[in-house]
C-alpha atoms as a PDB file:
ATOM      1  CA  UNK A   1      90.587  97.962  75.541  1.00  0.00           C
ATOM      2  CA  UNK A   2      90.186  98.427  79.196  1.00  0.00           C
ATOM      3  CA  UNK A   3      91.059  96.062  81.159  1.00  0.00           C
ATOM      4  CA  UNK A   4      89.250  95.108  84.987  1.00  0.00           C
ATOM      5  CA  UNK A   5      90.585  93.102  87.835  1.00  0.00           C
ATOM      6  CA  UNK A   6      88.170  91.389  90.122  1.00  0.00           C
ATOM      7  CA  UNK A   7      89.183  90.463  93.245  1.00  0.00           C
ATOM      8  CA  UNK A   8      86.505  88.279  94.584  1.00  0.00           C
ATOM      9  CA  UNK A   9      86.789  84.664  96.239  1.00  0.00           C
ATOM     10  CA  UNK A  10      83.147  83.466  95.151  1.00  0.00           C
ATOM     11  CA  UNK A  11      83.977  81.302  92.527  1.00  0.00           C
ATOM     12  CA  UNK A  12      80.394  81.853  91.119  1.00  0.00           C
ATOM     13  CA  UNK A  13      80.372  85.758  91.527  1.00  0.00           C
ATOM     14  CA  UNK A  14      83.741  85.821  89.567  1.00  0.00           C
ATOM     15  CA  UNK A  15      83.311  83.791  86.913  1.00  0.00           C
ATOM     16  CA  UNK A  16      79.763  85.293  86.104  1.00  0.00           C
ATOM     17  CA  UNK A  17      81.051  88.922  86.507  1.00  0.00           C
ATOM     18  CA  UNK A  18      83.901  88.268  84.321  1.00  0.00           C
ATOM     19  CA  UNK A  19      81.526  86.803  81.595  1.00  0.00           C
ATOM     20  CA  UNK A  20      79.128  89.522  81.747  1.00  0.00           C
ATOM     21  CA  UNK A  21      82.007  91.839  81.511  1.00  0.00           C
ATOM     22  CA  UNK A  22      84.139  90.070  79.378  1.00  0.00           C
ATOM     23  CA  UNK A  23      80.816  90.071  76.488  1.00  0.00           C
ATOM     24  CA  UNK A  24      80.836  93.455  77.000  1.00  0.00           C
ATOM     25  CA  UNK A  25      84.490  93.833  75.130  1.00  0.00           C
ATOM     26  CA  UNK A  26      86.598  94.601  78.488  1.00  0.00           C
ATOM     27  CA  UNK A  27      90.104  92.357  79.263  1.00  0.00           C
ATOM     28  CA  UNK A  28      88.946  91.050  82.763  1.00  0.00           C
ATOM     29  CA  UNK A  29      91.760  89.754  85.386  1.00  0.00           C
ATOM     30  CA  UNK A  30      90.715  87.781  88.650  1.00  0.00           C
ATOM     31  CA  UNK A  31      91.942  86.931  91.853  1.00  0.00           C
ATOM     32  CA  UNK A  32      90.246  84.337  94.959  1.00  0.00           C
ATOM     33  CA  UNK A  33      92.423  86.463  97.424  1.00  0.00           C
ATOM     34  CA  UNK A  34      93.219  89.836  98.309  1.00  0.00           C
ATOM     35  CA  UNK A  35      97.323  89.491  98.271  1.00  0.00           C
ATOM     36  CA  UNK A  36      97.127  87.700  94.558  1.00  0.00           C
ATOM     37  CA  UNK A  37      95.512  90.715  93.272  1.00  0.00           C
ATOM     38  CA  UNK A  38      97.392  93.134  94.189  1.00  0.00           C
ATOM     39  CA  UNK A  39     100.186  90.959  92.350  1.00  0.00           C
ATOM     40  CA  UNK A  40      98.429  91.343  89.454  1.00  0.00           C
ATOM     41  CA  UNK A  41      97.997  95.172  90.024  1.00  0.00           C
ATOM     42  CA  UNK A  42     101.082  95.828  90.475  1.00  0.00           C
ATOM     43  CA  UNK A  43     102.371  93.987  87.221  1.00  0.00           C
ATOM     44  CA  UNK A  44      99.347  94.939  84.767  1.00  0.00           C
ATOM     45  CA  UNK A  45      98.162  97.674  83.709  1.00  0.00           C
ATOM     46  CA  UNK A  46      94.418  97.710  85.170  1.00  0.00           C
ATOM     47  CA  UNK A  47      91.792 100.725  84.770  1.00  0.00           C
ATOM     48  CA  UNK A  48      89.314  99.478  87.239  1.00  0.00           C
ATOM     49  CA  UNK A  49      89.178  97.147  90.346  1.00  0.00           C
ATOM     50  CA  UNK A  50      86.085  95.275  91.538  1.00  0.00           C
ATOM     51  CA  UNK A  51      86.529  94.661  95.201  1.00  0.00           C
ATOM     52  CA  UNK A  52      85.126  92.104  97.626  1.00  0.00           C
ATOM     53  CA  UNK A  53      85.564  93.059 100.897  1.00  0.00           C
ATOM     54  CA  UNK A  54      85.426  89.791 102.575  1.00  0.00           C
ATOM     55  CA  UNK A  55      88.238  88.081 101.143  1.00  0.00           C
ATOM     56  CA  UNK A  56      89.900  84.837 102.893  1.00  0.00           C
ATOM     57  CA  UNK A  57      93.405  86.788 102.979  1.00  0.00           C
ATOM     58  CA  UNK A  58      92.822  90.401 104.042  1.00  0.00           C
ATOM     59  CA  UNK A  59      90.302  92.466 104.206  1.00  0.00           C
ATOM     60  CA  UNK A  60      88.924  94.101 101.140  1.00  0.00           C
ATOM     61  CA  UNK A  61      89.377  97.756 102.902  1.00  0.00           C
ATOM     62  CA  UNK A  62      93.174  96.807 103.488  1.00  0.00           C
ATOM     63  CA  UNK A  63      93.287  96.140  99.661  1.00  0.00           C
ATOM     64  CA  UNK A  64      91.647  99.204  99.053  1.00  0.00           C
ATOM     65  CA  UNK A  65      93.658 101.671 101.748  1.00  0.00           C
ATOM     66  CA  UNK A  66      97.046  99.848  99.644  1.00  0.00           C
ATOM     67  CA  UNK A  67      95.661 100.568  96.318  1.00  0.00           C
ATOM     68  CA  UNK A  68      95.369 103.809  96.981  1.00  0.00           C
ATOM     69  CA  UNK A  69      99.161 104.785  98.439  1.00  0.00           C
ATOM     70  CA  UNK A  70     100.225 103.398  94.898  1.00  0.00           C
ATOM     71  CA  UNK A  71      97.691 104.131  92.334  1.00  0.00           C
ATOM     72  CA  UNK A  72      94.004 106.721  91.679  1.00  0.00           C
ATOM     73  CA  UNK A  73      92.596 103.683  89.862  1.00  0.00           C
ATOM     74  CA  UNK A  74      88.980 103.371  89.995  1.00  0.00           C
ATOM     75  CA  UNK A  75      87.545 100.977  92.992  1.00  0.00           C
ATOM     76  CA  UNK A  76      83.996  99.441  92.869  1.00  0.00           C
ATOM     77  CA  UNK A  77      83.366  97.409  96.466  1.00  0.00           C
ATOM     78  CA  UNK A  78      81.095  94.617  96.741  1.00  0.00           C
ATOM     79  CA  UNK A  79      79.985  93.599  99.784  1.00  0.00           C
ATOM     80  CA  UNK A  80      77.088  91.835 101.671  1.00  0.00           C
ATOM     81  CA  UNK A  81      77.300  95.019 104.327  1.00  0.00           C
ATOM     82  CA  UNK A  82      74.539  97.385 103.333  1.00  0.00           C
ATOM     83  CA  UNK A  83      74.763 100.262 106.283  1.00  0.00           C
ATOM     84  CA  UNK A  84      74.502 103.222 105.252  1.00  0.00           C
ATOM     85  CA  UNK A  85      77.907 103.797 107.756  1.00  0.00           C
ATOM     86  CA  UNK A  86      78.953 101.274 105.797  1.00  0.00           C
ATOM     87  CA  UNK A  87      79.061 102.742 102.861  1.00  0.00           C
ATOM     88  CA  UNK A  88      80.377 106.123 103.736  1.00  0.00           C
ATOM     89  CA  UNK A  89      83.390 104.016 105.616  1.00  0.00           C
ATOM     90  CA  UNK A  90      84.000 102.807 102.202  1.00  0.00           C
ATOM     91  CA  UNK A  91      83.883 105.879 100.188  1.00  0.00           C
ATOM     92  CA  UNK A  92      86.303 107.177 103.005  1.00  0.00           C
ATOM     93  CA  UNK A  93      88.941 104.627 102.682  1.00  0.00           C
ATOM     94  CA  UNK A  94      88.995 105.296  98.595  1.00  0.00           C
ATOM     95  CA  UNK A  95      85.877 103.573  97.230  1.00  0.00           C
ATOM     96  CA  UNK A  96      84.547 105.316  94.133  1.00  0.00           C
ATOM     97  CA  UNK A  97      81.730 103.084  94.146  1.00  0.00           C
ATOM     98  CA  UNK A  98      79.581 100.562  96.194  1.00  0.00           C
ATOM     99  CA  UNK A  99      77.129  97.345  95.304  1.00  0.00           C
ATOM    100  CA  UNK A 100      75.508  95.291  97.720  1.00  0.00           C
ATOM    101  CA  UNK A 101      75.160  91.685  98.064  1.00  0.00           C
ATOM    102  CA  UNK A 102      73.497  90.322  95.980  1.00  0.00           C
ATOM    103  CA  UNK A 103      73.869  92.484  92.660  1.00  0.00           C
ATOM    104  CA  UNK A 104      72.869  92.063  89.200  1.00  0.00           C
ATOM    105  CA  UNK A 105      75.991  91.268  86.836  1.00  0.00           C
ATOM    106  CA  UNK A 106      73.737  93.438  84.763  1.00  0.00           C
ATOM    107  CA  UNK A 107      73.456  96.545  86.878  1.00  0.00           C
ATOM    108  CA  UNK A 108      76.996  96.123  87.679  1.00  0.00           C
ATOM    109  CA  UNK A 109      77.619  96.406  83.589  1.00  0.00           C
ATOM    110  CA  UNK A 110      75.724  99.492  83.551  1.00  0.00           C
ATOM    111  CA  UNK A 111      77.677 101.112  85.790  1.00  0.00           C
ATOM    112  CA  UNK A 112      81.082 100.060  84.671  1.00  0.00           C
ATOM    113  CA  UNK A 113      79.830 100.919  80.653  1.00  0.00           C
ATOM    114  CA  UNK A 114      79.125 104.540  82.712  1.00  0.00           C
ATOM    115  CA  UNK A 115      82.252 104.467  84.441  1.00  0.00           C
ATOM    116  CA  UNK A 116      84.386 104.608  80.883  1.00  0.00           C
ATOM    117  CA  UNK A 117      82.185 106.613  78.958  1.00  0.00           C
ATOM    118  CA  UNK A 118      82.247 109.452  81.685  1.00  0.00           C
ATOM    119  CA  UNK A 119      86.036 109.153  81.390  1.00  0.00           C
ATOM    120  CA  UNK A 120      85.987 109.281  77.939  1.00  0.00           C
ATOM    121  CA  UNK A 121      84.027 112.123  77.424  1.00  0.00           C
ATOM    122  CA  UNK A 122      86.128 114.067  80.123  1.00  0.00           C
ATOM    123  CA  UNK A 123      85.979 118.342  78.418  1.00  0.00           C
ATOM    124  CA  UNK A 124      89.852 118.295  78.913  1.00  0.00           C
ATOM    125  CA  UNK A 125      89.545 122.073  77.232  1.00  0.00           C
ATOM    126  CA  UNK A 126      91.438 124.046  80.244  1.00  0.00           C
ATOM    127  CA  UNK A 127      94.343 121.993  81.047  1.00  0.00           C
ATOM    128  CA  UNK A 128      95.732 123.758  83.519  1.00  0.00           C
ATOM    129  CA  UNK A 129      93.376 125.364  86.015  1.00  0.00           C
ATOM    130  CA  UNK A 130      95.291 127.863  88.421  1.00  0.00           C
ATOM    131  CA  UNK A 131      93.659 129.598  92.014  1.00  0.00           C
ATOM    132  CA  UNK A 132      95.060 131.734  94.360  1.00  0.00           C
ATOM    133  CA  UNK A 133      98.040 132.882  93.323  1.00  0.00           C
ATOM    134  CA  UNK A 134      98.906 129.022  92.267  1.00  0.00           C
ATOM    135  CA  UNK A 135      98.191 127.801  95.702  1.00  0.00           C
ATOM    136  CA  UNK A 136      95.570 125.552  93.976  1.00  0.00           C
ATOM    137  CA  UNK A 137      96.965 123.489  90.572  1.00  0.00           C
ATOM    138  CA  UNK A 138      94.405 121.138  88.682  1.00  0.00           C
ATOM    139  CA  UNK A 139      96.002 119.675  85.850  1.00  0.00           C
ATOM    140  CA  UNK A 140      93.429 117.696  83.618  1.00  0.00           C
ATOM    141  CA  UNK A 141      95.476 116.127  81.566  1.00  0.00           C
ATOM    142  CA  UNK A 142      97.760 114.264  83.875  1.00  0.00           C
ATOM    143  CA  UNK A 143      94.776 114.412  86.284  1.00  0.00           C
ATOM    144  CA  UNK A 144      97.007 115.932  89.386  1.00  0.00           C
ATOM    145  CA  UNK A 145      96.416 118.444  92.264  1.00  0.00           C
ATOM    146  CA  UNK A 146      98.498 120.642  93.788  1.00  0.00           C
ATOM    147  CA  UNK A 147      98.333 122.091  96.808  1.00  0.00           C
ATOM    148  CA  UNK A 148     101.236 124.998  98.464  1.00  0.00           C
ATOM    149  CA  UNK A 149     103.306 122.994  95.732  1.00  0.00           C
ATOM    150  CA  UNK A 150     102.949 119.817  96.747  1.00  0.00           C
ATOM    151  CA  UNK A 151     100.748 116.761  95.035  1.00  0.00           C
ATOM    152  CA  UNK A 152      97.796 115.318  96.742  1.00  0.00           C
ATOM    153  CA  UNK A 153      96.444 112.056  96.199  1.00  0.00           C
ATOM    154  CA  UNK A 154      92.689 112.659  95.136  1.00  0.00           C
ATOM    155  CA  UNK A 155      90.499 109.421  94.110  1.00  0.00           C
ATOM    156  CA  UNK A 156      89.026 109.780  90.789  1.00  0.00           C
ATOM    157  CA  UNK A 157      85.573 110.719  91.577  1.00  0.00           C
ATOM    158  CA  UNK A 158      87.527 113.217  94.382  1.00  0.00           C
ATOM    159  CA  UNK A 159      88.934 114.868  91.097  1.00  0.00           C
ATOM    160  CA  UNK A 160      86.194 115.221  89.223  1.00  0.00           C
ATOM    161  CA  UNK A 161      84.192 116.671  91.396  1.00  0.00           C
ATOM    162  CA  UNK A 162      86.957 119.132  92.112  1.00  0.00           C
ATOM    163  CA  UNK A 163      87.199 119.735  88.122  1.00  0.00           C
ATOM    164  CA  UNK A 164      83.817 120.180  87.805  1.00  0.00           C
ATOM    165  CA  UNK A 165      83.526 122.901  90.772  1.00  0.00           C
ATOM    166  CA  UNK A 166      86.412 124.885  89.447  1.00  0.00           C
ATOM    167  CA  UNK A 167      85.669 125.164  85.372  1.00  0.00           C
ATOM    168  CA  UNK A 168      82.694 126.742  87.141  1.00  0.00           C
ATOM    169  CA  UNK A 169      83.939 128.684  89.493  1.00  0.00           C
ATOM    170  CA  UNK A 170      81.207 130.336  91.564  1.00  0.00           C
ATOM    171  CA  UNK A 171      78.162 128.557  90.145  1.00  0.00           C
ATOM    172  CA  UNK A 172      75.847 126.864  93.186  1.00  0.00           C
ATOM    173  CA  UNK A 173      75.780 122.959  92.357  1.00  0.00           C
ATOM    174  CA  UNK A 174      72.944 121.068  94.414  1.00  0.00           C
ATOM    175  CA  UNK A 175      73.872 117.529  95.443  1.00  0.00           C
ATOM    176  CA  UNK A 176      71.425 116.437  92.358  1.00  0.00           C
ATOM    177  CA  UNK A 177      73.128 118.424  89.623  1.00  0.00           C
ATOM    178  CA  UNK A 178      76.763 117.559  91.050  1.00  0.00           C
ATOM    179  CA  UNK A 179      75.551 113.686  90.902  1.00  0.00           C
ATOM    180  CA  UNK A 180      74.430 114.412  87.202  1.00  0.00           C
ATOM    181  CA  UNK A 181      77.503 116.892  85.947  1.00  0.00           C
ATOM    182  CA  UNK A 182      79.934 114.565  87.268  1.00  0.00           C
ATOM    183  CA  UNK A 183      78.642 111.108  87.530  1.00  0.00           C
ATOM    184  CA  UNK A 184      75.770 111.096  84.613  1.00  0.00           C
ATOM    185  CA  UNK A 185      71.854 111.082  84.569  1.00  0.00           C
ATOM    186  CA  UNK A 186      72.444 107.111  85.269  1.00  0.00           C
ATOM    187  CA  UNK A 187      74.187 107.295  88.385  1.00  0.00           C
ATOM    188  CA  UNK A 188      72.148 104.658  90.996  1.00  0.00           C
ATOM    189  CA  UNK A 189      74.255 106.093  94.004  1.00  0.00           C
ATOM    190  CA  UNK A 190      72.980 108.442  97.064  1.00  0.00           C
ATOM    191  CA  UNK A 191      72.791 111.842  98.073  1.00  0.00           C
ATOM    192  CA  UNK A 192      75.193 111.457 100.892  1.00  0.00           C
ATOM    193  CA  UNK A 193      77.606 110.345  98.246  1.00  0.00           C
ATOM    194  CA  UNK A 194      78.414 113.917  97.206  1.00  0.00           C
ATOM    195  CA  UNK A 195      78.465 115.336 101.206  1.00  0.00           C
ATOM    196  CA  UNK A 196      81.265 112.548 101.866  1.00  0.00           C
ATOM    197  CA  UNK A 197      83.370 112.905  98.767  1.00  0.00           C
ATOM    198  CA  UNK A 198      83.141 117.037  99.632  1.00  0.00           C
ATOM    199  CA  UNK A 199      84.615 116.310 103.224  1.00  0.00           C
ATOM    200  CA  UNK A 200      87.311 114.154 101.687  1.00  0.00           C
ATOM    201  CA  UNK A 201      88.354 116.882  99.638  1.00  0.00           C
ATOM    202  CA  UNK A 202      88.641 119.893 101.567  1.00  0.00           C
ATOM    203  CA  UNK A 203      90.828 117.563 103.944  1.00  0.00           C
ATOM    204  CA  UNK A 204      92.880 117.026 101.093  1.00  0.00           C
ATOM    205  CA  UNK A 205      92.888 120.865  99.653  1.00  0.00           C
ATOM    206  CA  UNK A 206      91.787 123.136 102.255  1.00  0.00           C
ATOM    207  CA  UNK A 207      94.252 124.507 104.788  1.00  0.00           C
ATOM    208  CA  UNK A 208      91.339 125.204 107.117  1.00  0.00           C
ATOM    209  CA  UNK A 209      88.628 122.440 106.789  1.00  0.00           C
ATOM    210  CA  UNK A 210      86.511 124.862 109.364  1.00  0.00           C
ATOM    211  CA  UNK A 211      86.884 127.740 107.139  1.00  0.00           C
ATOM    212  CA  UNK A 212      87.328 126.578 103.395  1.00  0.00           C
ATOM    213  CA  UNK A 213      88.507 128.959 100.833  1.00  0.00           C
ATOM    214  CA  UNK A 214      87.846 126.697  97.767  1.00  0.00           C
ATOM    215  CA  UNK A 215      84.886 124.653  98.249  1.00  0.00           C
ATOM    216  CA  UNK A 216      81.920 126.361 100.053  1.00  0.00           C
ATOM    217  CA  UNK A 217      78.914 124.682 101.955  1.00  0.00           C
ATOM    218  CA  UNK A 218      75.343 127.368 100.296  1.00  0.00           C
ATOM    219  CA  UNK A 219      72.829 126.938 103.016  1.00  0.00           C
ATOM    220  CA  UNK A 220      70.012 124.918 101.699  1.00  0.00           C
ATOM    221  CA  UNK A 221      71.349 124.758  98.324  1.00  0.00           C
ATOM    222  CA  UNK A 222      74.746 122.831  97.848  1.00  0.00           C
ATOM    223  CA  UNK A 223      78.248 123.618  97.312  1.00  0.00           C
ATOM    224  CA  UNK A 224      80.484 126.314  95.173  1.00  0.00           C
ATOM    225  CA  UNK A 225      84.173 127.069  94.201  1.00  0.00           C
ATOM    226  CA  UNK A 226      84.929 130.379  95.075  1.00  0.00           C
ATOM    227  CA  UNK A 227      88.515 129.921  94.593  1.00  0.00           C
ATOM    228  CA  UNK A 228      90.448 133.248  93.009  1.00  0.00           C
END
């Protein structure tokens, strides 16, 4: 059973999010303030936070930014700020995804019930995928990059996205069949999604962000792994 912690301090939002998820067979944990669930992060074992970002405490993207110098559990923000800087500052800081004030418990669901199948049906076939001499590890079963030998954090949609590039190395993904290989036909997202979560990464695994030698911007028509 996977189990989801909502951090939220709308009494209504939480209790109805926790029933909608809770009928849906998940173990759901919940916290009014920011400090109290990380608490409970740190003492259970949790496979998916739901994250207000205007908590009474702290800040949802101080909860976030904390989550993710400890764990690459998944992060879903809610918030009533629908920018479209907004969101990108929030995919930045470690979101994996983002829902707007006011949501449907319904559509958020959906895209949890997505969330878990897409990590169940991971193709964990190659579980070691080497590049350049070594210079690039992807391990898919412990779900860990290395880079020159040492581990970088990525978030989880960071590593898939990475996985997905490198089983197939040198094929030309647009943003639209990146969204669907990694993220399924269902994803409700944007575009600008995959361009942010690319720039993430090749700070993470390229030496030279300017010039990369893994991930590689095709003029008009996406992004490829060309690593050797």
């Amino acid at each position: 059973m996977n189990t989801v912690l909502i951090i939220e301090d709308e009494k209504t939002v939480r209790e109805v999010t926790k029933a909608y998820l809770e009928k849906e067979g998940y173990k759901v944990l919940t916290a009014e303030y920011g400090l109290d669930g990380l608490s409970i992060f740190i003492k259970e074992k949790v496979d998916l936070v739901i994250l207000d970002l205007m908590l009474p405490d702290i800040q949802g993207e101080e909860i976030c930014q904390r989550l993710r110098k400890i764990s690459d559990v998944h992060i879903f923000m809610l918030t009533a700020k629908g920018a479209l800087d907004e969101k990108i500052h929030g995919l930045n800081i470690g979101a994996d995804e983002y829902l707007v004030k006011p949501f449907s418990p319904r559509e958020l669901v959906a895209r949890v019930n997505s969330l878990f199948r897409r990590i169940s049906h991971k193709d964990d076939t190659d579980s070691i995928l080497a590049f350049n001499d070594k210079s690039l590890i992807i391990n898919t079963e412990t779900r860990e990059v290395l880079v020159d030998g040492k581990y970088v954090s990525l978030t989880p949609n960071e590593f898939d996205i990475l996985y997905v590039m490198a089983k197939n190395k040198g094929k030309v993904f647009s943003r639209e069949a990146l969204i669907e290989s990694v993220f399924g036909m269902d994803f409700e997202g944007y575009d600008r999604t995959i361009d942010v979560h690319i720039k993430n990464l090749r700070k993470k695994i390229e030496r030279d962000t300017r010039n990369p030698r893994y991930i590689i911007t095709v003029v008009k028509l996406g992004y490829k792994f060309s690593g050797e």
